[in-house]
C-alpha atoms as a PDB file:
ATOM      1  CA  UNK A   1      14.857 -42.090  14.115  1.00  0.00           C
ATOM      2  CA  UNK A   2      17.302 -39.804  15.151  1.00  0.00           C
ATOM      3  CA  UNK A   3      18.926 -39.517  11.641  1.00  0.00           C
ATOM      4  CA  UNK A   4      15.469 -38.225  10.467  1.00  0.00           C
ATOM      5  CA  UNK A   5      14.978 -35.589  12.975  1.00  0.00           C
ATOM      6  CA  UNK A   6      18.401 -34.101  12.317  1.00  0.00           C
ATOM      7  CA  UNK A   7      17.629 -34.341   8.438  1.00  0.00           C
ATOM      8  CA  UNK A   8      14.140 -32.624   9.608  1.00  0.00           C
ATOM      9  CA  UNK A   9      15.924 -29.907  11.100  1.00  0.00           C
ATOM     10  CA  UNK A  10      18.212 -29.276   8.371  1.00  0.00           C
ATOM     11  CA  UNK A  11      15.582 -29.316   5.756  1.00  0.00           C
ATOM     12  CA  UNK A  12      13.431 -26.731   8.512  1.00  0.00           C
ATOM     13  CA  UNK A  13      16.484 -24.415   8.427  1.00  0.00           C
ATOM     14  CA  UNK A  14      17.618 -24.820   4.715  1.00  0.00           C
ATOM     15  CA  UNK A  15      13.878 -23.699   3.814  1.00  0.00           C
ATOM     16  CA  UNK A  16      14.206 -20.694   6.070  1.00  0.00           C
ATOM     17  CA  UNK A  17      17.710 -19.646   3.872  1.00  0.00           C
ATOM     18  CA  UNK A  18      15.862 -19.934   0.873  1.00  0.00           C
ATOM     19  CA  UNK A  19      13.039 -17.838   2.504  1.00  0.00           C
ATOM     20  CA  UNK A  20      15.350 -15.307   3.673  1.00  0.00           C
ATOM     21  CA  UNK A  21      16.962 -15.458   0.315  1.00  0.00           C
ATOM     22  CA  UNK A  22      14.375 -15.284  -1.513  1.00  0.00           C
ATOM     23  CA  UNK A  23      12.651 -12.620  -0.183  1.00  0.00           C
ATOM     24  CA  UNK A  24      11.831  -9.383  -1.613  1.00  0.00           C
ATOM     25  CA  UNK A  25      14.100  -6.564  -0.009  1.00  0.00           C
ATOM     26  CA  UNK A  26      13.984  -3.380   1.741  1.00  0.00           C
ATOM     27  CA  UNK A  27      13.583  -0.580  -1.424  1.00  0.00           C
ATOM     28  CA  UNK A  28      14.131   3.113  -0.410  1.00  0.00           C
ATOM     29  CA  UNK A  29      11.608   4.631  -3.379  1.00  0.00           C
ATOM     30  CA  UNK A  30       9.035   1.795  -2.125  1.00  0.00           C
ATOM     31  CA  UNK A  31       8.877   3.349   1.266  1.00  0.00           C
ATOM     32  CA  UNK A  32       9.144   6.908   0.346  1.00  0.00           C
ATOM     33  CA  UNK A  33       6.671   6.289  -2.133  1.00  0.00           C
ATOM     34  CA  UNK A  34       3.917   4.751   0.384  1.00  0.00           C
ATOM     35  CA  UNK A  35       4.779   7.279   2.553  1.00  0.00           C
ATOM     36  CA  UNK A  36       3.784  10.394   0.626  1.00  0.00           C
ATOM     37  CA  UNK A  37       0.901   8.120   0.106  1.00  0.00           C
ATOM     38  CA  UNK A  38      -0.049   8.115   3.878  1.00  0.00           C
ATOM     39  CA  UNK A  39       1.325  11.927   4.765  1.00  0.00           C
ATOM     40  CA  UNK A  40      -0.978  13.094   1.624  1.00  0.00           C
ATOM     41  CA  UNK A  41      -4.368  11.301   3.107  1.00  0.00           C
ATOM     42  CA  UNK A  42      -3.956  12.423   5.883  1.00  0.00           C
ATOM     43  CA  UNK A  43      -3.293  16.569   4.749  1.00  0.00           C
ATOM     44  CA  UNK A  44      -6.110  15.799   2.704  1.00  0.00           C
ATOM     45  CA  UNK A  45      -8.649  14.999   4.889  1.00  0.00           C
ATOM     46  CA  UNK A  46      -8.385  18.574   6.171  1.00  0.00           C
ATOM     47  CA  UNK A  47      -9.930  19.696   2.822  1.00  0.00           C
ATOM     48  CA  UNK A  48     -13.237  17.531   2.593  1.00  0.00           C
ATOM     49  CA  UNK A  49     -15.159  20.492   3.925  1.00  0.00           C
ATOM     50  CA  UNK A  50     -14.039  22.152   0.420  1.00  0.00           C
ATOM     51  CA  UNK A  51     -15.719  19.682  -2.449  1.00  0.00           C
ATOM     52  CA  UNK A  52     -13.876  21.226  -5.391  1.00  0.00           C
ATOM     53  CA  UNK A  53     -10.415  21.004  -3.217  1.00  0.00           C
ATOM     54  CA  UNK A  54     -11.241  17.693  -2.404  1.00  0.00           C
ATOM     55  CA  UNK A  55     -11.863  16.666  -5.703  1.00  0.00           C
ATOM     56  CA  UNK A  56      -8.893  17.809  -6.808  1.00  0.00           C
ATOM     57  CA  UNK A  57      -6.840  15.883  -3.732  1.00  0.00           C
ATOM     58  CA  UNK A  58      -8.748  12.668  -4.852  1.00  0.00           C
ATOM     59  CA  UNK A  59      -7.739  12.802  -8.197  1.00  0.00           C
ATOM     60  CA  UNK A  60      -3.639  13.771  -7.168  1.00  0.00           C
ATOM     61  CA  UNK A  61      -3.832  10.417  -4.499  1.00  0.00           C
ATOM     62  CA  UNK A  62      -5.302   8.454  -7.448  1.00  0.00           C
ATOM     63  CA  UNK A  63      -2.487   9.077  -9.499  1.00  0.00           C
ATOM     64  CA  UNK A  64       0.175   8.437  -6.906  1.00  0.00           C
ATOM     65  CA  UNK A  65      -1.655   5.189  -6.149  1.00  0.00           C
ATOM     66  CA  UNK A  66      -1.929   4.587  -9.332  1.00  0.00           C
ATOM     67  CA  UNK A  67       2.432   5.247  -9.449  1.00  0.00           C
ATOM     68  CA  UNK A  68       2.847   3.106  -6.802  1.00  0.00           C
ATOM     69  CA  UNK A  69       0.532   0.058  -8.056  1.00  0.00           C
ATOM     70  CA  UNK A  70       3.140   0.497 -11.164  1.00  0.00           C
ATOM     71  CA  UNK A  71       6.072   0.460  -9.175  1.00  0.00           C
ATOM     72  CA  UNK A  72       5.312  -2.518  -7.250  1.00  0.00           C
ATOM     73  CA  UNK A  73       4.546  -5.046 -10.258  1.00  0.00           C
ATOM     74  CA  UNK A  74       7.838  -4.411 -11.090  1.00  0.00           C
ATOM     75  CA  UNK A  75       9.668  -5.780  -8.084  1.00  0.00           C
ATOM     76  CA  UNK A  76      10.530  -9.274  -8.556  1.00  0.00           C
ATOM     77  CA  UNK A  77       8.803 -11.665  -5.879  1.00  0.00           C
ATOM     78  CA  UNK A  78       6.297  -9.152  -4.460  1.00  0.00           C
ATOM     79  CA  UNK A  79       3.124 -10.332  -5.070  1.00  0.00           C
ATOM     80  CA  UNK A  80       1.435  -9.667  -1.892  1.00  0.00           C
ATOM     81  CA  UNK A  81       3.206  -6.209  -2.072  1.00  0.00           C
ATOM     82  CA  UNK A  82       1.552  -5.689  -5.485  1.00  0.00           C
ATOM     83  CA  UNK A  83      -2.214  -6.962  -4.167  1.00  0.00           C
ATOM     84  CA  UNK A  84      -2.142  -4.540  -1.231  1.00  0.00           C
ATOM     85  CA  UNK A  85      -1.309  -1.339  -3.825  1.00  0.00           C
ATOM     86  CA  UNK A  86      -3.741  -2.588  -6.393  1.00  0.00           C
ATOM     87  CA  UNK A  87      -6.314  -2.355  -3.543  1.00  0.00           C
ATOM     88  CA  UNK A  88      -5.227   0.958  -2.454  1.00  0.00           C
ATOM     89  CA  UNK A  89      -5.432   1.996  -5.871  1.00  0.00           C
ATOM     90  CA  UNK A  90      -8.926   0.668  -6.330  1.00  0.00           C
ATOM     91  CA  UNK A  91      -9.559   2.821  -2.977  1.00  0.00           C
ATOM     92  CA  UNK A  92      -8.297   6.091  -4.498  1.00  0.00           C
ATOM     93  CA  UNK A  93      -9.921   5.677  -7.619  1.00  0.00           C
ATOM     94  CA  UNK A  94     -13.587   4.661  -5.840  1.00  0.00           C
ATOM     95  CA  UNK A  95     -13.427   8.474  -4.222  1.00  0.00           C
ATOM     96  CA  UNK A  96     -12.234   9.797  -7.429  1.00  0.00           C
ATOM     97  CA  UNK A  97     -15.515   7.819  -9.716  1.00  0.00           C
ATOM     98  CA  UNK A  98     -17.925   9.127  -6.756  1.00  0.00           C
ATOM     99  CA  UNK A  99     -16.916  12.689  -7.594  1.00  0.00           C
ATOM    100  CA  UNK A 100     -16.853  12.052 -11.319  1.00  0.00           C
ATOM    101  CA  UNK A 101     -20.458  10.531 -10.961  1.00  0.00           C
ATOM    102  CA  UNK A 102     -21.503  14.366 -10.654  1.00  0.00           C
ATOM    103  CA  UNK A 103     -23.392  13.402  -6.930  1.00  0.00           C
ATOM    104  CA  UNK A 104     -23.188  15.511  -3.848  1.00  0.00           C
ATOM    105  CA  UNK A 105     -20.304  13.996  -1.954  1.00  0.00           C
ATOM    106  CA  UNK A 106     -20.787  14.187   1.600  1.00  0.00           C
ATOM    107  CA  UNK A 107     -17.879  15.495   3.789  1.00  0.00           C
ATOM    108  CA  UNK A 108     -18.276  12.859   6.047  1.00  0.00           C
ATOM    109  CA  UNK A 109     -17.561  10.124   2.856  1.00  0.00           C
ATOM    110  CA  UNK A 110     -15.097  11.907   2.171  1.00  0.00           C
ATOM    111  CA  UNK A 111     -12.860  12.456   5.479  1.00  0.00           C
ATOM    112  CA  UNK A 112     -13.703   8.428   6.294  1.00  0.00           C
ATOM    113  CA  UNK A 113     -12.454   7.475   2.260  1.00  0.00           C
ATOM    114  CA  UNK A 114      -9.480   9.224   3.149  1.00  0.00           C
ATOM    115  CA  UNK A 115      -8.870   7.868   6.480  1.00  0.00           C
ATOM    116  CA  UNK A 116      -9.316   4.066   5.291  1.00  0.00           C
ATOM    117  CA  UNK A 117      -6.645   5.107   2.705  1.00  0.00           C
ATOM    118  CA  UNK A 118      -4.418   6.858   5.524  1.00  0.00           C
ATOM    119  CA  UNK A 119      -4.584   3.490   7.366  1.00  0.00           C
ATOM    120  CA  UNK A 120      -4.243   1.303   4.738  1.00  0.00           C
ATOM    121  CA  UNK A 121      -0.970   3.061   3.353  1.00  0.00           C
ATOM    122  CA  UNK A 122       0.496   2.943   7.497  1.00  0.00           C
ATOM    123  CA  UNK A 123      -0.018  -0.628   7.101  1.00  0.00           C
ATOM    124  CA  UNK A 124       1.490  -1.213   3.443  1.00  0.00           C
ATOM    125  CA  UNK A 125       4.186   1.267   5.436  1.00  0.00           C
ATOM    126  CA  UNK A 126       4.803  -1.326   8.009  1.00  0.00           C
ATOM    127  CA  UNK A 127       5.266  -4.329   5.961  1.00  0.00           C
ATOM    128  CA  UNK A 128       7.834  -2.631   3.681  1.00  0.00           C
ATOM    129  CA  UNK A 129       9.799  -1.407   6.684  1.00  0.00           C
ATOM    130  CA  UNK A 130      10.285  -4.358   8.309  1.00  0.00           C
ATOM    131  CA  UNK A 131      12.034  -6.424   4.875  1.00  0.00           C
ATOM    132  CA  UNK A 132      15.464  -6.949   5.308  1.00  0.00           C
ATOM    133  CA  UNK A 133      18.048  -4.854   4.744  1.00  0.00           C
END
């Protein structure tokens, strides 16, 4: 008995290592990158009020989303890194199809679209800060 719960706590701490090890690390351009993300919602939320402006803002965010959803299928073992920026994507490109649609987009639509993106980029920033070094 006690022979199995030291080989239970080695196997517990070897599968930890290869967690560890495993693990997809901290990436400077990853973080800037979702950064700019979250800075630029949140500038452009101040711009709603102006629809051609905002229109404009919608389709720069799309492409940086867009960037970013590139940049993460790339990293090897990131898979829940790469779900969370295809959804942001799909975010920034849903604002960016309701102004193509050619319908009145309301300012309030608008300022909350780019405040769901704001938050969802702080979160995205959060997990990538807190890989390991």
């Amino acid at each position: 008995m006690k022979k199995s719960i030291i080989a239970l706590a080695f196997l517990l701490n070897g599968c930890t290592v290869w967690d560890a090890y495993f693990m997809t690390g901290y990436d400077n351009n990853e973080y800037k990158l979702i950064t700019e993300i979250r800075v630029d919602a949140s500038v452009y939320k101040a711009a709603c009020p102006n629809k051609l402006m905002s229109e404009v803002n919608a389709t720069q965010l799309a492409y940086k989303t867009e960037l970013f959803e590139k940049y993460e299928e790339q990293i090897p073992r990131n898979d829940n890194g790469y779900a969370a920026s295809k959804s942001l994507n799909e975010m920034a490109k849903g604002l960016v199809s309701r102004y193509k649609a050619d319908t009145e987009v309301p300012t309030l639509f608008c300022n909350l679209k780019f405040a769901n993106i704001e938050h969802s980029a702080e979160v995205i920033q959060h997990v990538v800060a807190r890989r390991p070094r």
